[in-house]
PDB file of N, CA and C in Angstrom:
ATOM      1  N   UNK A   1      44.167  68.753 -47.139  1.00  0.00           N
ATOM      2  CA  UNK A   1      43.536  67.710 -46.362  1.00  0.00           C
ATOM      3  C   UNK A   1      43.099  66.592 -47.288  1.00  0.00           C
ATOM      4  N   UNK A   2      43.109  64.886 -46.784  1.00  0.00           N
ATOM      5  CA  UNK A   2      42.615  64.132 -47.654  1.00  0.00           C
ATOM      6  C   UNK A   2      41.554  63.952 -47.759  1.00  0.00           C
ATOM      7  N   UNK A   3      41.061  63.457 -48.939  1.00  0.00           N
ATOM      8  CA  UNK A   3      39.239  63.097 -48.679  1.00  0.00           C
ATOM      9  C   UNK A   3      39.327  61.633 -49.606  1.00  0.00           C
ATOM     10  N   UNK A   4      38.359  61.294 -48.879  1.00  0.00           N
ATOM     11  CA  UNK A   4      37.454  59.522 -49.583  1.00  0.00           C
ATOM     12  C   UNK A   4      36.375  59.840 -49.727  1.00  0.00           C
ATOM     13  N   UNK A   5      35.965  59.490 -51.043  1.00  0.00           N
ATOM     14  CA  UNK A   5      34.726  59.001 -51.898  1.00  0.00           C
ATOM     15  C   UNK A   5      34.303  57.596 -51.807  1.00  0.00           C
ATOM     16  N   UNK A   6      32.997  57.680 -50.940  1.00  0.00           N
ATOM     17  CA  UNK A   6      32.725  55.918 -51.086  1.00  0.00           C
ATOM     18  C   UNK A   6      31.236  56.379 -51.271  1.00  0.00           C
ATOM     19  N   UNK A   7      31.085  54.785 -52.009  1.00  0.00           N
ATOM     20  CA  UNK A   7      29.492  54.942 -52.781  1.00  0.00           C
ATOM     21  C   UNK A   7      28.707  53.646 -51.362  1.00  0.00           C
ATOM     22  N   UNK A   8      27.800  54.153 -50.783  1.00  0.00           N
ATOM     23  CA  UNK A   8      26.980  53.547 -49.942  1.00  0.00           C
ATOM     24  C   UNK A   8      25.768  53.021 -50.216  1.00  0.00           C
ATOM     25  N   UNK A   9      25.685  51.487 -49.803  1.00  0.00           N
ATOM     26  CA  UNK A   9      24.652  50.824 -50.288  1.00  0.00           C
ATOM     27  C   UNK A   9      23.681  50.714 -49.261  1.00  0.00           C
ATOM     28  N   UNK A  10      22.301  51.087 -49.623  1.00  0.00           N
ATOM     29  CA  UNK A  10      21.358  50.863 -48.520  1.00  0.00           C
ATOM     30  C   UNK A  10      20.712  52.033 -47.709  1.00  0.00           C
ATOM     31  N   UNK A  11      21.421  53.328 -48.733  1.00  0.00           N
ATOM     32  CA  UNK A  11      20.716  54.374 -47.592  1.00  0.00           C
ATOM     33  C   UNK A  11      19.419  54.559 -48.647  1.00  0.00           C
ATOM     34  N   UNK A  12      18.851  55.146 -47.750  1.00  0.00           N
ATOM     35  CA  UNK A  12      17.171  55.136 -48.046  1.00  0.00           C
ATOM     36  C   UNK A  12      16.294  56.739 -47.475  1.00  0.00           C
ATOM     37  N   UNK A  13      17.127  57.150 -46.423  1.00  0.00           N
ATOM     38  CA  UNK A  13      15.926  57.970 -46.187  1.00  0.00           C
ATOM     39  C   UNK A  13      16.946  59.114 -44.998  1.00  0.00           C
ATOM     40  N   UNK A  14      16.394  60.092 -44.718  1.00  0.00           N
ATOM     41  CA  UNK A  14      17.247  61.204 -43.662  1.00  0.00           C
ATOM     42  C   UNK A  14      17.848  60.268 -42.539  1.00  0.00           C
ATOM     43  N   UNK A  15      17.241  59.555 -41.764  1.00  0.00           N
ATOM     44  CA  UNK A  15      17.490  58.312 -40.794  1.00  0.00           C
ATOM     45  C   UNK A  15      18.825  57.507 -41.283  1.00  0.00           C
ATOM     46  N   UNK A  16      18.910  57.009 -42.026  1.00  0.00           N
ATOM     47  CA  UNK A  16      19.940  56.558 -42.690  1.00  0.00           C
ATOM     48  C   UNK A  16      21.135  57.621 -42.497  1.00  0.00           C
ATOM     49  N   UNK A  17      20.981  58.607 -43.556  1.00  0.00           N
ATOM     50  CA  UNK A  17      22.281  60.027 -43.239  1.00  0.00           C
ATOM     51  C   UNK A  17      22.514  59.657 -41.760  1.00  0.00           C
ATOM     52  N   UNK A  18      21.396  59.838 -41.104  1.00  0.00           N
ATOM     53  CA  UNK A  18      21.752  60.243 -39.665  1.00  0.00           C
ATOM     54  C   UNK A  18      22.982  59.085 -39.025  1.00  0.00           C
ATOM     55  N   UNK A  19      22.337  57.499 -39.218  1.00  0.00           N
ATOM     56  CA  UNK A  19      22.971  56.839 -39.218  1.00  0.00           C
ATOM     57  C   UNK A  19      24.943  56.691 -39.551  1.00  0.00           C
ATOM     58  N   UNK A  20      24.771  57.270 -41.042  1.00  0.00           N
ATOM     59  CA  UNK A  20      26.025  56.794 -41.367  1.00  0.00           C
ATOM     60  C   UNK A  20      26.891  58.227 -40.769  1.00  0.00           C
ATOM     61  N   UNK A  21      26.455  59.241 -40.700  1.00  0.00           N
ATOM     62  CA  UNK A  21      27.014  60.452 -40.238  1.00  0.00           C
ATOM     63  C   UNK A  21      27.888  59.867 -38.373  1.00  0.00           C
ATOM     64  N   UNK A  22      26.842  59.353 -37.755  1.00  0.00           N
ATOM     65  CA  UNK A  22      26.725  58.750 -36.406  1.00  0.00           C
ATOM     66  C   UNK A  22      28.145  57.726 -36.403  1.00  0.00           C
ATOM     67  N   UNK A  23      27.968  56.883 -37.791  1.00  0.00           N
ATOM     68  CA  UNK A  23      29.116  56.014 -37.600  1.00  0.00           C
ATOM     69  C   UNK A  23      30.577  56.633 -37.829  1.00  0.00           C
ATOM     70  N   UNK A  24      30.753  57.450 -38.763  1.00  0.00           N
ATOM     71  CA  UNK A  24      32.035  57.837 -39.340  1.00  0.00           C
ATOM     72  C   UNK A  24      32.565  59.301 -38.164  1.00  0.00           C
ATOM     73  N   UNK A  25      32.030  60.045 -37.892  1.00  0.00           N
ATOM     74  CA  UNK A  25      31.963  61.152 -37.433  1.00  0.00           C
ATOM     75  C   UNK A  25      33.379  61.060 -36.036  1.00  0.00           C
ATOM     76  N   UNK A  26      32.716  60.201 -35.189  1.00  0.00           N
ATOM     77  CA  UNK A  26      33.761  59.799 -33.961  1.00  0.00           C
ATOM     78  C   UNK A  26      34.839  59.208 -34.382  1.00  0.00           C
ATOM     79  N   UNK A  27      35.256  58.695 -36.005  1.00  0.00           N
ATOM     80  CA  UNK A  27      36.540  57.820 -35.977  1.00  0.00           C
ATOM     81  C   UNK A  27      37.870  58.807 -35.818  1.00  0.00           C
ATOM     82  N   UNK A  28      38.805  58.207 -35.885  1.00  0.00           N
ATOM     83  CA  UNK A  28      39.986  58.994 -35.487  1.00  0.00           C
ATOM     84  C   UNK A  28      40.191  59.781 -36.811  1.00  0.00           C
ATOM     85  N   UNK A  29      40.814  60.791 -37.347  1.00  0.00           N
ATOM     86  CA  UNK A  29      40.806  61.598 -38.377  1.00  0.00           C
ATOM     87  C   UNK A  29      40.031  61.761 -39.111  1.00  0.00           C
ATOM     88  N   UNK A  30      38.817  61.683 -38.988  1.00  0.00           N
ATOM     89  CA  UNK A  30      37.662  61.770 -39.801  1.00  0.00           C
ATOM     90  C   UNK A  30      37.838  63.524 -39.062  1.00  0.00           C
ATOM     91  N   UNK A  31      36.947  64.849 -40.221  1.00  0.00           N
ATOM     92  CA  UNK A  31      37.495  65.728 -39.992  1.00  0.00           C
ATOM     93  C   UNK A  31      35.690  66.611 -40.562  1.00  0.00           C
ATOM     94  N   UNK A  32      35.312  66.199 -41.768  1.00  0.00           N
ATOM     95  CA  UNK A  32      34.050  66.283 -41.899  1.00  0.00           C
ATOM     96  C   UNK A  32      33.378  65.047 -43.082  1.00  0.00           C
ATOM     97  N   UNK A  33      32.170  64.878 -42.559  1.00  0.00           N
ATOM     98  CA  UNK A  33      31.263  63.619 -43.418  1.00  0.00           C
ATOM     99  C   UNK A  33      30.258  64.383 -44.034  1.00  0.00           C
ATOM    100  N   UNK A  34      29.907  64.292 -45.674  1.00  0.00           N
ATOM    101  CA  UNK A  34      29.280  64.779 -46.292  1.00  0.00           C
ATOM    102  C   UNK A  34      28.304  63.822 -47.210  1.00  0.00           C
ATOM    103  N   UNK A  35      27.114  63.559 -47.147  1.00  0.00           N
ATOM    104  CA  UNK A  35      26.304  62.691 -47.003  1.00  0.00           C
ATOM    105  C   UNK A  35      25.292  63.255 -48.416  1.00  0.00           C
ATOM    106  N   UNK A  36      25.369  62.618 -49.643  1.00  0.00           N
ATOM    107  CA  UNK A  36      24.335  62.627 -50.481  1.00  0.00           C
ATOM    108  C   UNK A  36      23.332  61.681 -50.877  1.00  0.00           C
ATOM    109  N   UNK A  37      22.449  61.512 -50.301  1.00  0.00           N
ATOM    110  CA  UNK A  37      21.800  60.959 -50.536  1.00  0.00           C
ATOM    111  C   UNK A  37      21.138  59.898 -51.887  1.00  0.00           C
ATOM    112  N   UNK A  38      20.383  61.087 -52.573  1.00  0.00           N
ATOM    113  CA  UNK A  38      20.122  60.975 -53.645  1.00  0.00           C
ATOM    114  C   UNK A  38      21.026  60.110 -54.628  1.00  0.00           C
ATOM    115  N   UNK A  39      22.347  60.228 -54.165  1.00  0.00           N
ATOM    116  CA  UNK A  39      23.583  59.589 -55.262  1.00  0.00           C
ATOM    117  C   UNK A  39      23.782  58.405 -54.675  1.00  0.00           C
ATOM    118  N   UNK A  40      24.043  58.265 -53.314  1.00  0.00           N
ATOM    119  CA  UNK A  40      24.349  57.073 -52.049  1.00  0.00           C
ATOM    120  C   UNK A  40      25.780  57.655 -51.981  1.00  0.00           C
ATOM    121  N   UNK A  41      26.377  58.389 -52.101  1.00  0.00           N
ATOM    122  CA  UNK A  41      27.745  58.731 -52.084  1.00  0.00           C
ATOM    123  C   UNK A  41      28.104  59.524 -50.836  1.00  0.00           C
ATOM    124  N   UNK A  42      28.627  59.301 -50.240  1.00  0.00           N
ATOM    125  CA  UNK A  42      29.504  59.883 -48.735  1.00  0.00           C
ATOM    126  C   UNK A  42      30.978  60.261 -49.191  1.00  0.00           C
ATOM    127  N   UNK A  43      31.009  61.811 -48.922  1.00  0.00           N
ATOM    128  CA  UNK A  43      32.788  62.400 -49.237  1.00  0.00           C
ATOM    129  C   UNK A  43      33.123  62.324 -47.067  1.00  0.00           C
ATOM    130  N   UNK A  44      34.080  62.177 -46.923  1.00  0.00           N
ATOM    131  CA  UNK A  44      34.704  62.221 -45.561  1.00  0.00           C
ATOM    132  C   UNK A  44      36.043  62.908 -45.963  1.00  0.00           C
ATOM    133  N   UNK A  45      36.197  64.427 -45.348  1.00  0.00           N
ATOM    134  CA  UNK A  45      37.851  64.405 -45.208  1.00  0.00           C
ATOM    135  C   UNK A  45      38.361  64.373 -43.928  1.00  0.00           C
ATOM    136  N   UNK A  46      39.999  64.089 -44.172  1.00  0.00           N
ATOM    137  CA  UNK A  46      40.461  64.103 -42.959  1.00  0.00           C
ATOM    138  C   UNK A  46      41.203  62.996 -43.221  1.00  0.00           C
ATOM    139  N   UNK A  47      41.763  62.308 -42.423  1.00  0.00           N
ATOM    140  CA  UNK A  47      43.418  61.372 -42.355  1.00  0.00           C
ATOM    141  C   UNK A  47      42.843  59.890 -41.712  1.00  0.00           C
ATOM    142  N   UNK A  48      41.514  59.636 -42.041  1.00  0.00           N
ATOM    143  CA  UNK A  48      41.003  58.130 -41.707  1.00  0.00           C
ATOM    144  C   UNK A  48      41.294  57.450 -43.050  1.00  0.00           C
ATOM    145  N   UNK A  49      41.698  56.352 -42.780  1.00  0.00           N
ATOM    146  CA  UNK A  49      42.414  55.220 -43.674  1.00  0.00           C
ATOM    147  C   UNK A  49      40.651  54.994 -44.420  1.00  0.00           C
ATOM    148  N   UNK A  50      41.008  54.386 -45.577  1.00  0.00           N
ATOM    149  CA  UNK A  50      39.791  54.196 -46.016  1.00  0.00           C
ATOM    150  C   UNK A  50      38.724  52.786 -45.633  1.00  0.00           C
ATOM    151  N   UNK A  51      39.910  52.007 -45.289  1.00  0.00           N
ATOM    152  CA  UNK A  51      39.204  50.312 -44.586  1.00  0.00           C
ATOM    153  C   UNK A  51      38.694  50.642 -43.295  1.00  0.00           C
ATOM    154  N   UNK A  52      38.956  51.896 -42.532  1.00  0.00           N
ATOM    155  CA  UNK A  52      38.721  51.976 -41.103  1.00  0.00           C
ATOM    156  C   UNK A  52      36.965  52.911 -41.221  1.00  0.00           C
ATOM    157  N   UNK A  53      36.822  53.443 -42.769  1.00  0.00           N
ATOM    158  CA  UNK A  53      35.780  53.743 -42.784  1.00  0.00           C
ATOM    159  C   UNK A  53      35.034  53.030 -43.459  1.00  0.00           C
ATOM    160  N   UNK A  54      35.449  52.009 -44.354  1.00  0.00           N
ATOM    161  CA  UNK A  54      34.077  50.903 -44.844  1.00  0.00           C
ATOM    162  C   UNK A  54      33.866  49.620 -43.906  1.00  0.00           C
ATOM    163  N   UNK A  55      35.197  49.584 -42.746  1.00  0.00           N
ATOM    164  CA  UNK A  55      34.324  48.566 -41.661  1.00  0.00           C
ATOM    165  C   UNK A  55      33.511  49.140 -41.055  1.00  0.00           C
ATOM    166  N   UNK A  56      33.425  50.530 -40.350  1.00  0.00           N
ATOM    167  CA  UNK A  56      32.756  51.585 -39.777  1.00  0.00           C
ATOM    168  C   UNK A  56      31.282  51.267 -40.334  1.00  0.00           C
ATOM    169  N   UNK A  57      30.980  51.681 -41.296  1.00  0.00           N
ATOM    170  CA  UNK A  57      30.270  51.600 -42.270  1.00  0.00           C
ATOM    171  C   UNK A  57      29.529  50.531 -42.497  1.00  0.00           C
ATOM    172  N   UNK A  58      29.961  48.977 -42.282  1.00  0.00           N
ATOM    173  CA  UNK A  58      29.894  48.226 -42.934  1.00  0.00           C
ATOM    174  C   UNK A  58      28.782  47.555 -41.388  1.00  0.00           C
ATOM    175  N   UNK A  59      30.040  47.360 -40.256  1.00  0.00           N
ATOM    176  CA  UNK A  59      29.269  47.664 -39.031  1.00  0.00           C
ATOM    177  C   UNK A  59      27.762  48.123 -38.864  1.00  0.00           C
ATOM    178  N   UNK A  60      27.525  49.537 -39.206  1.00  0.00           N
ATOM    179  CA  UNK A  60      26.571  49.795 -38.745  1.00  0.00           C
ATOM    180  C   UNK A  60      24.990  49.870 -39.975  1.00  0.00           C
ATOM    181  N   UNK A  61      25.722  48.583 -40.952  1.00  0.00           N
ATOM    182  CA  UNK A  61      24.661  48.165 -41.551  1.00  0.00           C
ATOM    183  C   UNK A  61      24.761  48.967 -43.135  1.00  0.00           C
ATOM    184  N   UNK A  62      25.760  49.313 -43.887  1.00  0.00           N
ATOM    185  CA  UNK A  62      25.998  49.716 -45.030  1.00  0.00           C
ATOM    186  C   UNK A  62      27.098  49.622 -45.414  1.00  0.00           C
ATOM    187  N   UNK A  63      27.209  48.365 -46.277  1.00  0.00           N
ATOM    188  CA  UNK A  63      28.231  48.091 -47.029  1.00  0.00           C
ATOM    189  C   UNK A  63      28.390  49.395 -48.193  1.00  0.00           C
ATOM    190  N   UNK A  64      29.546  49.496 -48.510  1.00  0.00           N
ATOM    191  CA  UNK A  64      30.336  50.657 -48.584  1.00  0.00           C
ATOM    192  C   UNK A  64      31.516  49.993 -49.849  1.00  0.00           C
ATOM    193  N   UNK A  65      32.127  51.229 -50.760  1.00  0.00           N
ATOM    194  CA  UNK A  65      33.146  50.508 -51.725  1.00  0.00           C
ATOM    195  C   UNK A  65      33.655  51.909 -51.844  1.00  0.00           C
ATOM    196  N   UNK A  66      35.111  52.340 -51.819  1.00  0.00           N
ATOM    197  CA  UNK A  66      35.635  53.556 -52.262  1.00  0.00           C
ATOM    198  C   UNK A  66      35.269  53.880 -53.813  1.00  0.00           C
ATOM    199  N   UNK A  67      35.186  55.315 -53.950  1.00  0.00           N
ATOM    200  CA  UNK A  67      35.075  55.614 -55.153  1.00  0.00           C
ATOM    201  C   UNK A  67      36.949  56.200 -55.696  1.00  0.00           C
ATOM    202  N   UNK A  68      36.805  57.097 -54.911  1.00  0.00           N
ATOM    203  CA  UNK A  68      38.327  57.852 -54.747  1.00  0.00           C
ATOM    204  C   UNK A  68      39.017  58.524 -53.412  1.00  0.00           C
ATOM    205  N   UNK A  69      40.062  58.195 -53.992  1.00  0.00           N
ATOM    206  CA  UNK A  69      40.890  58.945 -52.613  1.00  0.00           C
ATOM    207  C   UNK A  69      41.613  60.245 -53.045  1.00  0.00           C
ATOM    208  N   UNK A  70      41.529  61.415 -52.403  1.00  0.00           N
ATOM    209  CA  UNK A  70      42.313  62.154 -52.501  1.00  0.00           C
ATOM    210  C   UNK A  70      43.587  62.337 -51.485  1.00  0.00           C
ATOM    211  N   UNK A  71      44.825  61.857 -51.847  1.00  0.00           N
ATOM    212  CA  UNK A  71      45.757  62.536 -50.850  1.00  0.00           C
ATOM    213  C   UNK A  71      46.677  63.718 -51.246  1.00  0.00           C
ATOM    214  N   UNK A  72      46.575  64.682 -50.269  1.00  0.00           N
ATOM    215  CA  UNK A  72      47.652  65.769 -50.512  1.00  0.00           C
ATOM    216  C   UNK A  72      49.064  65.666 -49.490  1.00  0.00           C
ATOM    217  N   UNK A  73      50.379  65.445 -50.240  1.00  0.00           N
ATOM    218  CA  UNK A  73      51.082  65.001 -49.798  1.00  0.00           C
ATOM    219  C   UNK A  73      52.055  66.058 -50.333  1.00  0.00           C
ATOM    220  N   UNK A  74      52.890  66.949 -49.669  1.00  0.00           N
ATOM    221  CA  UNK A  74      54.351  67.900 -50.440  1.00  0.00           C
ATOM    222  C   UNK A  74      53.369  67.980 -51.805  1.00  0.00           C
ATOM    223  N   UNK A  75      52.198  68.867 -51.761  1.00  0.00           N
ATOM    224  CA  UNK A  75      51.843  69.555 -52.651  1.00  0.00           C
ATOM    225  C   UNK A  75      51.348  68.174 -53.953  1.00  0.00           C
ATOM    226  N   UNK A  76      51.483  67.246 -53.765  1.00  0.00           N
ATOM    227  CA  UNK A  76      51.142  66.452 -54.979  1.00  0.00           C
ATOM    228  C   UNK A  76      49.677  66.182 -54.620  1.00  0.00           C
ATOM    229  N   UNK A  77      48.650  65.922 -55.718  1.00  0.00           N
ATOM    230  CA  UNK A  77      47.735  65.321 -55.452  1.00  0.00           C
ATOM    231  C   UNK A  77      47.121  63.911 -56.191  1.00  0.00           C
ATOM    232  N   UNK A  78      47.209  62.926 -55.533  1.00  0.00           N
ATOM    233  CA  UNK A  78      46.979  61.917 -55.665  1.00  0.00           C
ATOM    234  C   UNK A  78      45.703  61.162 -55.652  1.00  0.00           C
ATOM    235  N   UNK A  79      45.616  60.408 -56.878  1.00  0.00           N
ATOM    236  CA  UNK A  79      44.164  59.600 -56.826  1.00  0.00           C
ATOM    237  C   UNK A  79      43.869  58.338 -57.029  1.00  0.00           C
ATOM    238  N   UNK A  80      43.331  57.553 -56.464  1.00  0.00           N
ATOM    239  CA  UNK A  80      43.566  56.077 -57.155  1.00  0.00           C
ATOM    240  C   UNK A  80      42.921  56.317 -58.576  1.00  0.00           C
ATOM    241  N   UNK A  81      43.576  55.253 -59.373  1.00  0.00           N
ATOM    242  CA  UNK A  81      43.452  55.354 -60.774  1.00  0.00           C
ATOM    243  C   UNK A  81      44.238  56.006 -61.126  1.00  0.00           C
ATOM    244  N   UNK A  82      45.329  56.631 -60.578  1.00  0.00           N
ATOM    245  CA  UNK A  82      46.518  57.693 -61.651  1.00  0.00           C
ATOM    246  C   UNK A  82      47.234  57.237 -62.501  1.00  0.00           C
ATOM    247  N   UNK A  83      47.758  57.480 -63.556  1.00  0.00           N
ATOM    248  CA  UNK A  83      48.899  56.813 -64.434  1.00  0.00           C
ATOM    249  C   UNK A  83      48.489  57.375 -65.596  1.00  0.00           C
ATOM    250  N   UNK A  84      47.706  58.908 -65.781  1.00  0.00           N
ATOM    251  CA  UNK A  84      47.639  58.890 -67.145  1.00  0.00           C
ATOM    252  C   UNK A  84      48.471  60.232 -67.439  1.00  0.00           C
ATOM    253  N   UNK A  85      48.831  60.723 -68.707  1.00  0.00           N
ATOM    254  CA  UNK A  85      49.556  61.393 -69.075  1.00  0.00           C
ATOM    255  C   UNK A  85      50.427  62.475 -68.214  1.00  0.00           C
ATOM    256  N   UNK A  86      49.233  63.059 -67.670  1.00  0.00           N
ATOM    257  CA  UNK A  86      49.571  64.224 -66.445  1.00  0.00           C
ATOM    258  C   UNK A  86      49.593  64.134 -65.038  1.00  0.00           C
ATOM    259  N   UNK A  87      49.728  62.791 -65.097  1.00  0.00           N
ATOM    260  CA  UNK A  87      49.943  62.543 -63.363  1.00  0.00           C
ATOM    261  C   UNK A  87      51.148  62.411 -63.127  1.00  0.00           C
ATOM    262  N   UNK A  88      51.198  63.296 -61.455  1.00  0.00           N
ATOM    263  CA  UNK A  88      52.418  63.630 -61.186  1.00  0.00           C
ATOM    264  C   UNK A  88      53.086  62.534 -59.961  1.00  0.00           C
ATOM    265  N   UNK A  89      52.271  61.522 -59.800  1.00  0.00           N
ATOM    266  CA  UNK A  89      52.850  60.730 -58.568  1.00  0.00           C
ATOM    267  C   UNK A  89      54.187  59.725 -58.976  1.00  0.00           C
ATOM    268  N   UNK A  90      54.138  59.513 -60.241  1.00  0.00           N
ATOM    269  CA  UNK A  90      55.572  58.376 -60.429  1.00  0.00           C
ATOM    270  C   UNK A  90      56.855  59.281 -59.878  1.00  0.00           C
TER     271      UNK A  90
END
């Protein structure tokens, strides 16, 4: 399954979680939202594009920036930023 790492600006308090949980949760392939606070970092997996979750996001009052994407595709796993020695996507 894929997952996105985005770093969230503006959360502050359980209310907030609640918030951004509220926004991402109903989108289409969103699958589960995992909410840290302390870091501002939100993992989501599941097959939502990553722009469909920082407008989501962005919407309901927290601008948002990917950290990473994981895709699993025919067994490869893919990350933005790949190209170093042992990456298998070229």
């Amino acid at each position: 399954m894929n997952s996105t790492e985005l770093q969230v600006e503006g959360m502050r308090c359980g209310s907030c979680v609640k918030h951004i949980n509220a926004a991402l949760q109903p989108l289409a392939g969103v699958g589960e939202v995992t909410v840290d606070l302390a870091s501002g970092r939100v993992k989501v997996t599941g097959d939502a594009e990553s722009d469909v979750l920082l407008s989501a996001l962005k919407e309901a009052g927290y601008p948002a920036s990917v950290l990473a994407e994981d895709k699993h595709e025919e067994g490869i796993n893919t990350k933005s930023g790949c190209g170093g020695s042992s990456c298998r996507c070229h």
